[in-house]
PDB file of N, CA and C in Angstrom:
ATOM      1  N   UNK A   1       0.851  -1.184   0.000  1.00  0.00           N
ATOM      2  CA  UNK A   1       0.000   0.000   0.000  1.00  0.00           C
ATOM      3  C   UNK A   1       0.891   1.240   0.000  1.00  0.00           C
ATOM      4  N   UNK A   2       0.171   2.123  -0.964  1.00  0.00           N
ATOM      5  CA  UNK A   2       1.240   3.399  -1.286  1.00  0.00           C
ATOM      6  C   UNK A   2       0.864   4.349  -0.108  1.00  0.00           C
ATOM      7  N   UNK A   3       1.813   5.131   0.176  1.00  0.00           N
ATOM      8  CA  UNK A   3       1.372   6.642   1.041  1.00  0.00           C
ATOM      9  C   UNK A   3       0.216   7.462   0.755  1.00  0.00           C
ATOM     10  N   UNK A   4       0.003   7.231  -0.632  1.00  0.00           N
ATOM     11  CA  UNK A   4      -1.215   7.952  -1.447  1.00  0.00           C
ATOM     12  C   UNK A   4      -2.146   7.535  -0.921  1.00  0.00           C
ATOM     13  N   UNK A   5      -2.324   5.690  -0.891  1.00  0.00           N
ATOM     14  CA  UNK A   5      -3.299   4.788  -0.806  1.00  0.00           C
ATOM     15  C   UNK A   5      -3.721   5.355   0.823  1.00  0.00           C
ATOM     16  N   UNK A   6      -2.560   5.192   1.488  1.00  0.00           N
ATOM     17  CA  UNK A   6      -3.103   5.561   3.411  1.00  0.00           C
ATOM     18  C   UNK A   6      -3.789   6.636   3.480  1.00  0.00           C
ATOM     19  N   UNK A   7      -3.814   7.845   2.294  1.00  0.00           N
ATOM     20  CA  UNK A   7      -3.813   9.278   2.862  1.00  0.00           C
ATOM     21  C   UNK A   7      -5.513   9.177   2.403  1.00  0.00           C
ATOM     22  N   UNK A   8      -5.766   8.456   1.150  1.00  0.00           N
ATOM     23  CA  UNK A   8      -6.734   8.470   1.070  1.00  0.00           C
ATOM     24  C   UNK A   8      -7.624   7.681   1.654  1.00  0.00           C
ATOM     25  N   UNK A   9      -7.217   6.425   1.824  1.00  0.00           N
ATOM     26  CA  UNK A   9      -8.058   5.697   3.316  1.00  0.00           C
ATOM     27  C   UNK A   9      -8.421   6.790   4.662  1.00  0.00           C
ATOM     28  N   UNK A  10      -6.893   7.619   5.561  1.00  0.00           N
ATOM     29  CA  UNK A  10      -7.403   8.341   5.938  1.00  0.00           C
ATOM     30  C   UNK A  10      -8.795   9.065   6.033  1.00  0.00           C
ATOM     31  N   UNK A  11      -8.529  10.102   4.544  1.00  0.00           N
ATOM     32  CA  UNK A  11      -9.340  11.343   4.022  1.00  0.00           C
ATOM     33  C   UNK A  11     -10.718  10.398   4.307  1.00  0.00           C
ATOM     34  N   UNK A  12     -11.381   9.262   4.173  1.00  0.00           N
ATOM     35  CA  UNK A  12     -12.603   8.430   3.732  1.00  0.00           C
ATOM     36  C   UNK A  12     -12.999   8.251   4.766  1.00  0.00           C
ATOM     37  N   UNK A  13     -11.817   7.653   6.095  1.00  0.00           N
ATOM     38  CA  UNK A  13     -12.320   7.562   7.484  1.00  0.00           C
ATOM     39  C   UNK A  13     -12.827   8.736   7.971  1.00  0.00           C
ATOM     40  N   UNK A  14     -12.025  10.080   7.765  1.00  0.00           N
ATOM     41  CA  UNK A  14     -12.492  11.114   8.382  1.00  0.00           C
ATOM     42  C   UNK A  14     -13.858  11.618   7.358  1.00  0.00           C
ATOM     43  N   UNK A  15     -14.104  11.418   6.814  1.00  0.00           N
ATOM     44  CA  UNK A  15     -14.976  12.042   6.228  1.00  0.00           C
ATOM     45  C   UNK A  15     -16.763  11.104   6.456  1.00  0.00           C
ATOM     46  N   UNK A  16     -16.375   9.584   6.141  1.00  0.00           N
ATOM     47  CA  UNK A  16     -17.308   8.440   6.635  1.00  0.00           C
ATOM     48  C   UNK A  16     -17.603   9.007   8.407  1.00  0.00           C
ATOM     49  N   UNK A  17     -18.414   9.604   8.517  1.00  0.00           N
ATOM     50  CA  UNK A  17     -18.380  10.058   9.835  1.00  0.00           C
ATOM     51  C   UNK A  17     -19.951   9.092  10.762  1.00  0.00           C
ATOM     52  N   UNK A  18     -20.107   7.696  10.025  1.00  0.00           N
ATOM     53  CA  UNK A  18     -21.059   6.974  10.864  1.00  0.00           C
ATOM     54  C   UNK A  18     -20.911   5.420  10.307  1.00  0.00           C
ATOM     55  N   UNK A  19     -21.151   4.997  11.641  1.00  0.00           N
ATOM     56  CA  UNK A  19     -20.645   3.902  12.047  1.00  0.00           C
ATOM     57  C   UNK A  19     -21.391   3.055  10.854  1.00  0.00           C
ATOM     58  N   UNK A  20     -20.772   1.516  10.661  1.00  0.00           N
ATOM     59  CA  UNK A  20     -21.764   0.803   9.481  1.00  0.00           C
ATOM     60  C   UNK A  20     -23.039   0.378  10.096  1.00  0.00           C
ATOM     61  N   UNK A  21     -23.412   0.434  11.190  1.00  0.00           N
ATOM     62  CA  UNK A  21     -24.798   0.081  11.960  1.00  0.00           C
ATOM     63  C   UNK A  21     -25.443   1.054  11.785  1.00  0.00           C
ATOM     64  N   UNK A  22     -25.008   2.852  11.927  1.00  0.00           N
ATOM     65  CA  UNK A  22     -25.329   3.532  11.806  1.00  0.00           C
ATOM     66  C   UNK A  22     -26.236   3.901  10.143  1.00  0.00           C
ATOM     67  N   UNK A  23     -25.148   3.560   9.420  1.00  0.00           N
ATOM     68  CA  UNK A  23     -25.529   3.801   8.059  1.00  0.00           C
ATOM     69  C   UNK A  23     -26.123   2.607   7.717  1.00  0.00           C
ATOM     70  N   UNK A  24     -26.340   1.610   8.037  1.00  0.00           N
ATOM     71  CA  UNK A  24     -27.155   0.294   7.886  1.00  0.00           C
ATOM     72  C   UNK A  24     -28.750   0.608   8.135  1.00  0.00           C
ATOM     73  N   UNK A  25     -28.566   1.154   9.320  1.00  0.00           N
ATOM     74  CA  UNK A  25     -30.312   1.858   9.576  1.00  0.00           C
ATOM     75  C   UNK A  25     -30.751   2.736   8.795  1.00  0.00           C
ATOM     76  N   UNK A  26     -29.760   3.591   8.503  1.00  0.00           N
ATOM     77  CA  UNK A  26     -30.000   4.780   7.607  1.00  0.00           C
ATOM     78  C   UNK A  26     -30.547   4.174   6.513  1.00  0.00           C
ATOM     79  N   UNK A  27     -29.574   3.375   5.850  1.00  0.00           N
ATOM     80  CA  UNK A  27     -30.253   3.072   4.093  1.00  0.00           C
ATOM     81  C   UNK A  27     -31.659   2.399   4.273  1.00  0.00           C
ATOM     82  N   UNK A  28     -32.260   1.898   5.647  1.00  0.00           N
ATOM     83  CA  UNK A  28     -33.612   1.124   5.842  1.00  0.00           C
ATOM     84  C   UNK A  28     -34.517   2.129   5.185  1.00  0.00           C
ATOM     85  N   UNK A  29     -33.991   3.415   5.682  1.00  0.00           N
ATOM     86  CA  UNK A  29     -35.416   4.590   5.650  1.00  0.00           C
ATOM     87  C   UNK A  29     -35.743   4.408   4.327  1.00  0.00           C
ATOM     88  N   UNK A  30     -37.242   5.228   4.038  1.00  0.00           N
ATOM     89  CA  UNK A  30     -38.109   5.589   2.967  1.00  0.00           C
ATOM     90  C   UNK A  30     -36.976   6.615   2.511  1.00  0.00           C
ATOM     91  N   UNK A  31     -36.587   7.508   3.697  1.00  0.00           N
ATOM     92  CA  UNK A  31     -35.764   9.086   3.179  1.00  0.00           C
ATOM     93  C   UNK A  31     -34.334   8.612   2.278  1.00  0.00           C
ATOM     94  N   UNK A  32     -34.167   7.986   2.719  1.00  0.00           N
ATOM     95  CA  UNK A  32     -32.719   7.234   2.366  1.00  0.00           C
ATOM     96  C   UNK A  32     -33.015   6.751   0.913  1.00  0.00           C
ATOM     97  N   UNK A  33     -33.917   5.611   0.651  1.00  0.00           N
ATOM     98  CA  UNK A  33     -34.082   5.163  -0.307  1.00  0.00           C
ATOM     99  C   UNK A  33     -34.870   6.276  -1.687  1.00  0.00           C
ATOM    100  N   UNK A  34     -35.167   7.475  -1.233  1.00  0.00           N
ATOM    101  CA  UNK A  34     -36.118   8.494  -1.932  1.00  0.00           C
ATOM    102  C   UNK A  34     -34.902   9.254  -2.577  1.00  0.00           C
ATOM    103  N   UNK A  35     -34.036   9.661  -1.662  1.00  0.00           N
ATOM    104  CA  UNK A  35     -32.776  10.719  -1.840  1.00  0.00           C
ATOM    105  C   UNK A  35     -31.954  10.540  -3.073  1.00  0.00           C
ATOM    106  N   UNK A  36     -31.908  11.639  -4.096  1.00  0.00           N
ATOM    107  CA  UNK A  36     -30.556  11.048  -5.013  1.00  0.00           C
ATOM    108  C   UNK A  36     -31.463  10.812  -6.329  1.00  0.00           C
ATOM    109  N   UNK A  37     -30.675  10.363  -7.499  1.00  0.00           N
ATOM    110  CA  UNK A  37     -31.424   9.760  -8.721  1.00  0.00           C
ATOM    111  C   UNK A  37     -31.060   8.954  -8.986  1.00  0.00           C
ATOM    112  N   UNK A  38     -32.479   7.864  -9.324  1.00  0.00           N
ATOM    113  CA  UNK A  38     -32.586   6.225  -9.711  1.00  0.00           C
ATOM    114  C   UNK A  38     -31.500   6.508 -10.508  1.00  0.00           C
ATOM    115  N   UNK A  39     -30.747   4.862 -10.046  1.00  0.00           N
ATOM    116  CA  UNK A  39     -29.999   4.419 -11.148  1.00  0.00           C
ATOM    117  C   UNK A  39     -30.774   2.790 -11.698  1.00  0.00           C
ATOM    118  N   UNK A  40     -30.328   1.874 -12.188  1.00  0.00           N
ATOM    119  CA  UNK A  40     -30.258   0.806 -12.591  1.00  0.00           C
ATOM    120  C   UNK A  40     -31.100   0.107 -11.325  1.00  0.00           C
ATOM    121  N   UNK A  41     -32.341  -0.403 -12.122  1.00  0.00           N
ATOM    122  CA  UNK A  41     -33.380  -1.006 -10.707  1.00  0.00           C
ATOM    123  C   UNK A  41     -34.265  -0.185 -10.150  1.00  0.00           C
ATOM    124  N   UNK A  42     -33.577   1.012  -9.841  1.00  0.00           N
ATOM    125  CA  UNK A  42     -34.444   1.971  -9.377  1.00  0.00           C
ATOM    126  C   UNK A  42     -34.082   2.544  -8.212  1.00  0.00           C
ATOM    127  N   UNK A  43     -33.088   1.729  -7.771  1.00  0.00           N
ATOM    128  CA  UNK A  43     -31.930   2.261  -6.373  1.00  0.00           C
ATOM    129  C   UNK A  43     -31.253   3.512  -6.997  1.00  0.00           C
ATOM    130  N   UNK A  44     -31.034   4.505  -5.857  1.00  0.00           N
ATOM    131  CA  UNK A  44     -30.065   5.661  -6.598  1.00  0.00           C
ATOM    132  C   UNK A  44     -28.716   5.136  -6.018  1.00  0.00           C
ATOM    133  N   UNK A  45     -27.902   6.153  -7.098  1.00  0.00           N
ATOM    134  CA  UNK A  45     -26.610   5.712  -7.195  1.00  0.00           C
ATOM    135  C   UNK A  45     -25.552   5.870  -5.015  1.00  0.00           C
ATOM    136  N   UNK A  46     -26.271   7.051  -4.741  1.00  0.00           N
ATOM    137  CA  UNK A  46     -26.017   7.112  -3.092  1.00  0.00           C
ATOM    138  C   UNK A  46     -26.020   5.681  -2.559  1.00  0.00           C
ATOM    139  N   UNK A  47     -27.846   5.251  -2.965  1.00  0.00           N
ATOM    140  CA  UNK A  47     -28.264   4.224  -1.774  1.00  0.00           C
ATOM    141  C   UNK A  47     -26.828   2.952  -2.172  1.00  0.00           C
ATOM    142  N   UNK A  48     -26.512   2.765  -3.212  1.00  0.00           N
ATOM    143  CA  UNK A  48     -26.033   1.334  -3.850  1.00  0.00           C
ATOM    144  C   UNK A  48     -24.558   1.902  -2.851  1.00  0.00           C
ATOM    145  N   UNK A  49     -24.423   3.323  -2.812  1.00  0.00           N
ATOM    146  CA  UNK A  49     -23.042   3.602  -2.517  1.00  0.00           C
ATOM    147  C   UNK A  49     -22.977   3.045  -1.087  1.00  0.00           C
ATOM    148  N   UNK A  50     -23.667   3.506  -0.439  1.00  0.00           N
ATOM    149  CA  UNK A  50     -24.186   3.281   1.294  1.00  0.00           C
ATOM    150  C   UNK A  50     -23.639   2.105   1.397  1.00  0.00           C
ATOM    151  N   UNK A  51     -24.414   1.009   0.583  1.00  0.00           N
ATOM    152  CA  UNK A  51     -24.249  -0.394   0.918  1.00  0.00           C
ATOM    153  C   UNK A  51     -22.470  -1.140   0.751  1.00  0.00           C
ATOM    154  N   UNK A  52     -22.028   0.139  -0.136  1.00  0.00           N
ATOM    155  CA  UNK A  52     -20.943  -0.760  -0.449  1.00  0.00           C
ATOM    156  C   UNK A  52     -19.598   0.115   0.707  1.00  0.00           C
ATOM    157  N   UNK A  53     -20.265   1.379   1.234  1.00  0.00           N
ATOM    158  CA  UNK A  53     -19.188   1.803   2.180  1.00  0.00           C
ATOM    159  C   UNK A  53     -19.503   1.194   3.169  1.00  0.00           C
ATOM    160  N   UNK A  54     -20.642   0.475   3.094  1.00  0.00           N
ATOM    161  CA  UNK A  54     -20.746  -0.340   4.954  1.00  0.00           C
ATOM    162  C   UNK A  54     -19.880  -1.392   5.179  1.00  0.00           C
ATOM    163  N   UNK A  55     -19.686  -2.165   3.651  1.00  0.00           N
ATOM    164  CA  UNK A  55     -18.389  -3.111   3.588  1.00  0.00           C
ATOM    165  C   UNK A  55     -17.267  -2.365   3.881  1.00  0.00           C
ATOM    166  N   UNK A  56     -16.915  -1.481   3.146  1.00  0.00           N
ATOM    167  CA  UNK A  56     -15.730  -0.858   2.807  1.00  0.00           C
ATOM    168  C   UNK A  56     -15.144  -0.775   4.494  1.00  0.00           C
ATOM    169  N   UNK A  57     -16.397  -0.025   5.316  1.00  0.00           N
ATOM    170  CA  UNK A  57     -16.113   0.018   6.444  1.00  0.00           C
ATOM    171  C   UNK A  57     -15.679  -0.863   7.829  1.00  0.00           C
ATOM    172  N   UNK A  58     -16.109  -2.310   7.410  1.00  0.00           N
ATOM    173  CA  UNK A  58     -15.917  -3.603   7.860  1.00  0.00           C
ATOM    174  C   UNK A  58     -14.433  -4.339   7.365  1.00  0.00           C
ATOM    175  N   UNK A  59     -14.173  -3.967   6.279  1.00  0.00           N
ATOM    176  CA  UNK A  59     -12.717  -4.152   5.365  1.00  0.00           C
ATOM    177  C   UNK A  59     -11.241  -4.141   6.498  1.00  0.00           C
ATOM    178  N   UNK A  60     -10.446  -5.032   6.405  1.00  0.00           N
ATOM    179  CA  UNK A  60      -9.336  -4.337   6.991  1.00  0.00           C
ATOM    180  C   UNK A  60      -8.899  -3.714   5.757  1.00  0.00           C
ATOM    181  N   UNK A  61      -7.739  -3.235   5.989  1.00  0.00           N
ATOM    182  CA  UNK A  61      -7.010  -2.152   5.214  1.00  0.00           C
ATOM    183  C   UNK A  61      -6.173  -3.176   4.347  1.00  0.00           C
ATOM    184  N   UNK A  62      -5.584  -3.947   5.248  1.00  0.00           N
ATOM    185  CA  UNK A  62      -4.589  -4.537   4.367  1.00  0.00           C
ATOM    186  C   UNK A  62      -5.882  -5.603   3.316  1.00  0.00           C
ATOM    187  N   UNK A  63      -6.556  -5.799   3.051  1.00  0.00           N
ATOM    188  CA  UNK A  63      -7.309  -6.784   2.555  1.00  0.00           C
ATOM    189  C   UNK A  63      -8.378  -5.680   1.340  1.00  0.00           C
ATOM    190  N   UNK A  64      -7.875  -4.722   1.706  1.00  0.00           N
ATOM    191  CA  UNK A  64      -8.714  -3.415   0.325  1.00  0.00           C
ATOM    192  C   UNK A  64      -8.062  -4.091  -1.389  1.00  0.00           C
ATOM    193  N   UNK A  65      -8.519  -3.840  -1.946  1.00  0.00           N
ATOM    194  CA  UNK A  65      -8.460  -3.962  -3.344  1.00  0.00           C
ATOM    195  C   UNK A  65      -8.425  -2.521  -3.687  1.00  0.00           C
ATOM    196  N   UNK A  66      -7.991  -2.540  -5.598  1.00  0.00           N
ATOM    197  CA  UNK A  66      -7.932  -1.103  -6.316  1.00  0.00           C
ATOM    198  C   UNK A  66      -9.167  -0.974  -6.253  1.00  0.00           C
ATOM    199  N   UNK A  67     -10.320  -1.887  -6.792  1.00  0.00           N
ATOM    200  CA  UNK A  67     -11.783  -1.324  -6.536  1.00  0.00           C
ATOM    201  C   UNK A  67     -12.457  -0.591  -5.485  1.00  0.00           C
ATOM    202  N   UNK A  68     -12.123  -1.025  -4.184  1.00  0.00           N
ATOM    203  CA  UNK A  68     -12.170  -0.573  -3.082  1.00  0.00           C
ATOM    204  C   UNK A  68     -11.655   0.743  -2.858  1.00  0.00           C
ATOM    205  N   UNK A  69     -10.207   0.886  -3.686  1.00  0.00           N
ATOM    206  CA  UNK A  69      -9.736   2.496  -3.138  1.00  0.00           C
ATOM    207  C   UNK A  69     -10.765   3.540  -4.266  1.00  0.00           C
ATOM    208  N   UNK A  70     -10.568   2.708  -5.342  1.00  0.00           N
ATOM    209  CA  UNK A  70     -11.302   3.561  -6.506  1.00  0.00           C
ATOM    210  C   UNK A  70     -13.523   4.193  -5.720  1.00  0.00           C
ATOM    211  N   UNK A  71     -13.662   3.253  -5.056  1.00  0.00           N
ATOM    212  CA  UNK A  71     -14.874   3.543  -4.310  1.00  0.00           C
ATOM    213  C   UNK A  71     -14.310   4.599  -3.594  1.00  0.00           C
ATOM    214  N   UNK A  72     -13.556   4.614  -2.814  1.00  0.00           N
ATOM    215  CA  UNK A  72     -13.018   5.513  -1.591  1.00  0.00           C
ATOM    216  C   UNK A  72     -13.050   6.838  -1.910  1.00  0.00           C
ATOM    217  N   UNK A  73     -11.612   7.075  -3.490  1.00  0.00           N
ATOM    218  CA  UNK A  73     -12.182   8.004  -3.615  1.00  0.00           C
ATOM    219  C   UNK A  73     -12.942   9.209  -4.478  1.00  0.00           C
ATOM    220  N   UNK A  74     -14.000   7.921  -4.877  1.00  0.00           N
ATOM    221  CA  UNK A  74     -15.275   8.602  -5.409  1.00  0.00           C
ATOM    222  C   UNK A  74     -16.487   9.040  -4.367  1.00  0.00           C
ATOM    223  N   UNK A  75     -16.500   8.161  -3.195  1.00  0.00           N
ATOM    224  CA  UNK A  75     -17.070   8.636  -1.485  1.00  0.00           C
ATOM    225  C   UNK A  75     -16.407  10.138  -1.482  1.00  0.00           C
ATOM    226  N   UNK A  76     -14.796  10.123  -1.391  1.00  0.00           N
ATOM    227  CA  UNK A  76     -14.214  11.688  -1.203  1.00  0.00           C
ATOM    228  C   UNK A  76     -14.545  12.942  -1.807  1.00  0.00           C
ATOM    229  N   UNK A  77     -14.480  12.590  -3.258  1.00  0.00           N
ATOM    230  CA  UNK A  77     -14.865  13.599  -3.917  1.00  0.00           C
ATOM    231  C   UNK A  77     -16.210  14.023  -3.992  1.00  0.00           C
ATOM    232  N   UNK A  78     -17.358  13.159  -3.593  1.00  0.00           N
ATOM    233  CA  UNK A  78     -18.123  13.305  -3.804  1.00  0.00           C
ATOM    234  C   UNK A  78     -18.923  14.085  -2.409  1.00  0.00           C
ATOM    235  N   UNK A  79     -18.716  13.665  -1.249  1.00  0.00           N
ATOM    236  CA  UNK A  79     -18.974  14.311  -0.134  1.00  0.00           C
ATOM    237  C   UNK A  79     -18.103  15.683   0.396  1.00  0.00           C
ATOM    238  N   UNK A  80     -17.229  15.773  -0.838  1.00  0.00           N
ATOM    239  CA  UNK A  80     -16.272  17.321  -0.849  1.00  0.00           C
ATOM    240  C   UNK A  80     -17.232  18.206  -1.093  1.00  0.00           C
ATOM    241  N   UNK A  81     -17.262  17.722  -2.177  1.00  0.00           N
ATOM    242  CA  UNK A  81     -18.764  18.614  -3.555  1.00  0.00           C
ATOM    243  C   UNK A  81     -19.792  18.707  -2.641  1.00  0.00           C
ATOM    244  N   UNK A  82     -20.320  18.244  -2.424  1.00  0.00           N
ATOM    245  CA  UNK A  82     -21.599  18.281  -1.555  1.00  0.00           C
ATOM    246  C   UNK A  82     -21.841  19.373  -0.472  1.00  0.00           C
ATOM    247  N   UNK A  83     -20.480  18.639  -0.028  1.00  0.00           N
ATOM    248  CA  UNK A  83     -20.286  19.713   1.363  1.00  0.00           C
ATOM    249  C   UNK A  83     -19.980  21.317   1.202  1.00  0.00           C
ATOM    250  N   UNK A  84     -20.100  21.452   0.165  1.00  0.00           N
ATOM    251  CA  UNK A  84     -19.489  22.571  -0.484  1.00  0.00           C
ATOM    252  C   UNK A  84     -20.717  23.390  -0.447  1.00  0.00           C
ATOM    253  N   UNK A  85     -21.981  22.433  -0.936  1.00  0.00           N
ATOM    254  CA  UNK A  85     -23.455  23.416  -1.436  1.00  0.00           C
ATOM    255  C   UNK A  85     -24.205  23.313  -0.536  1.00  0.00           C
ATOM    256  N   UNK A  86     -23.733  23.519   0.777  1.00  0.00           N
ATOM    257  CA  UNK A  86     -24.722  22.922   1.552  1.00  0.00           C
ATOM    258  C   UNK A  86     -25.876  24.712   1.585  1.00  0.00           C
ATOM    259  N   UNK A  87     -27.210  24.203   1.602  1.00  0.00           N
ATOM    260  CA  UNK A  87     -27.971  25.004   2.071  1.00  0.00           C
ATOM    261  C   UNK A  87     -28.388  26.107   2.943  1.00  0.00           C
ATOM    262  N   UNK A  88     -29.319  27.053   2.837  1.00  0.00           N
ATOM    263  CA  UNK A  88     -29.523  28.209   3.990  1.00  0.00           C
ATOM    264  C   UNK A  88     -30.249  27.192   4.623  1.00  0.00           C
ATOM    265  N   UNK A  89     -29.991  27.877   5.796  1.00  0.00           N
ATOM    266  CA  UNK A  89     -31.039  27.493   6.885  1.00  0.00           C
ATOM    267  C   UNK A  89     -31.041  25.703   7.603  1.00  0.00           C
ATOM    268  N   UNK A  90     -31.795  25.587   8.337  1.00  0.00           N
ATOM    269  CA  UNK A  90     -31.397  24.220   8.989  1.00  0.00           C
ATOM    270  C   UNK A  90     -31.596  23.007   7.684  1.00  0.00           C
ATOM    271  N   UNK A  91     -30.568  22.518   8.099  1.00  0.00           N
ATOM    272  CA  UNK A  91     -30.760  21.154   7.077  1.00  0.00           C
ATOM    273  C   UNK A  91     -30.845  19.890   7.284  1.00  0.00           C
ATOM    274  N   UNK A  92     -31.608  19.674   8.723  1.00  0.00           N
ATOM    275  CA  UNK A  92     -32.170  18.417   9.177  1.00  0.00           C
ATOM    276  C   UNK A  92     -32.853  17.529   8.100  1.00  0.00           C
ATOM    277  N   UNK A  93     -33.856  18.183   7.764  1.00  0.00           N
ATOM    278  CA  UNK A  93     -34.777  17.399   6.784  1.00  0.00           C
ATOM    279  C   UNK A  93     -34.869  17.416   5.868  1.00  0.00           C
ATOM    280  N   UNK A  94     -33.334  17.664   4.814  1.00  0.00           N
ATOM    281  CA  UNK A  94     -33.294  18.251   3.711  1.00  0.00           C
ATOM    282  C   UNK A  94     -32.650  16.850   2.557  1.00  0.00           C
ATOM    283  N   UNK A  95     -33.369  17.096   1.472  1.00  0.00           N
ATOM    284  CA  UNK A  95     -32.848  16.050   0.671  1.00  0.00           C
ATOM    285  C   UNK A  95     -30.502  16.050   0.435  1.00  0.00           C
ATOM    286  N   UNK A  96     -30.562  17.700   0.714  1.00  0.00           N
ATOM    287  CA  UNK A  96     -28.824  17.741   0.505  1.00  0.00           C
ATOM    288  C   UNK A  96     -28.146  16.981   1.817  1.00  0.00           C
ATOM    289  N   UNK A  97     -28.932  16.797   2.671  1.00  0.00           N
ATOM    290  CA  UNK A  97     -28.701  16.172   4.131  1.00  0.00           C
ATOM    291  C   UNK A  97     -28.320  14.126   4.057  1.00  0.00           C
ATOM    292  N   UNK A  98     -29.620  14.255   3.363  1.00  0.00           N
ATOM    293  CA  UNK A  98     -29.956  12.584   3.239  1.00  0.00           C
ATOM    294  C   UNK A  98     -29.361  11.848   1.935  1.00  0.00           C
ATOM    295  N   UNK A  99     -28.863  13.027   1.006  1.00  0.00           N
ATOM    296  CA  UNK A  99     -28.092  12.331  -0.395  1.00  0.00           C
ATOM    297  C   UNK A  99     -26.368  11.966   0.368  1.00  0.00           C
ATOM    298  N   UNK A 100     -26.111  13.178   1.416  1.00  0.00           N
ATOM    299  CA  UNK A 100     -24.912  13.243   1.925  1.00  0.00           C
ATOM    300  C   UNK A 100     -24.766  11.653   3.492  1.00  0.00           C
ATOM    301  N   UNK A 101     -25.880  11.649   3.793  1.00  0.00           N
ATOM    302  CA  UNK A 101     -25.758  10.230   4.960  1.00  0.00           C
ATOM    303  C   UNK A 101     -25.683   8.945   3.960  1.00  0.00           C
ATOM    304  N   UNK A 102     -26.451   9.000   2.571  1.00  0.00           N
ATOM    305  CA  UNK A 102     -26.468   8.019   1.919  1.00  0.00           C
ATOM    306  C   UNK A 102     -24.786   7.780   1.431  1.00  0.00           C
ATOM    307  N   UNK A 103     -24.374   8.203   1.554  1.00  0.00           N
ATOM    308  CA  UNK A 103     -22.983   8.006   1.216  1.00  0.00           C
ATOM    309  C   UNK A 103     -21.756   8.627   2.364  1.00  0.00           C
ATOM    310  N   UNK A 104     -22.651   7.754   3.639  1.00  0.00           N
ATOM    311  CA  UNK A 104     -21.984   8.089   5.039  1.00  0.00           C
ATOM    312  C   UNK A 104     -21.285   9.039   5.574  1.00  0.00           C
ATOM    313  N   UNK A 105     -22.235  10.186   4.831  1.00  0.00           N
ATOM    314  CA  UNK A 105     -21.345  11.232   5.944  1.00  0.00           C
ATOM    315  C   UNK A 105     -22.876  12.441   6.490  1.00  0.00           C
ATOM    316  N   UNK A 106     -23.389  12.326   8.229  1.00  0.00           N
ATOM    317  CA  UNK A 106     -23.922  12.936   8.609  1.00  0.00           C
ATOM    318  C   UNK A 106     -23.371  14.444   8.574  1.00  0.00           C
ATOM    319  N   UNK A 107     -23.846  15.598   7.888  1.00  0.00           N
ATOM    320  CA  UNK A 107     -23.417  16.954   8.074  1.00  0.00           C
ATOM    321  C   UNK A 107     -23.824  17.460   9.850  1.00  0.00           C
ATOM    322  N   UNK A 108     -24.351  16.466  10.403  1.00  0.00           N
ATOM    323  CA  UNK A 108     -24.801  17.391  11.903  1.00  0.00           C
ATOM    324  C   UNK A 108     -24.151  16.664  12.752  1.00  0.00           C
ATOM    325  N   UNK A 109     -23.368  15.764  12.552  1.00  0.00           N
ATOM    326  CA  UNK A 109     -22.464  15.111  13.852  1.00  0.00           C
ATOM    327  C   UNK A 109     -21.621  16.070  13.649  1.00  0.00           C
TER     328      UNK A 109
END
């Protein structure tokens, strides 16, 4: 594993800011499964993501694959962006809230 590879494992831990039980309940919801746009099936591309950072999150490190980092950091970039537009006003109940948990990262922890 390269220095690159750790920094971005890092960047994914800090950013994955809920536990896989956590985000396991999460993807149960209606909100969860509503959030985002259908992909293939009819799951959006978040929810499919959810499921596969809950592994990712169960993973040791040494046992990651390139697929695995290549997930990692498309999680990164993608909860960068996000975090970037976040909304006026409270964003408890907001679809920019629930596209951003679907791909494990709570903005209010």
């Amino acid at each position: 594993m390269t220095d690159t590879d750790r920094q971005l494992i890092d960047e994914f831990e800090e950013l994955v800011n809920m536990t896989p039980a956590e985000l396991e309940r999460w993807l149960a919801t209606d909100e969860s499964k509503s959030a985002g746009q259908s992909g293939d099936g009819g799951e959006t591309k978040g929810h499919a993501s959810g499921r596969r950072i809950v592994s990712l999150l169960r993973e040791k490190r040494a046992e990651l694959t390139g697929d695995d980092l290549a997930h990692m950091r498309e999680v990164r970039g993608y909860v960068k962006r996000h975090l970037a537009q976040r909304p006026s006003g409270d964003p408890t109940r907001t679809t920019w809230r629930y596209s951003l948990m679907n791909w494990g990262h709570d903005p209010l922890k």
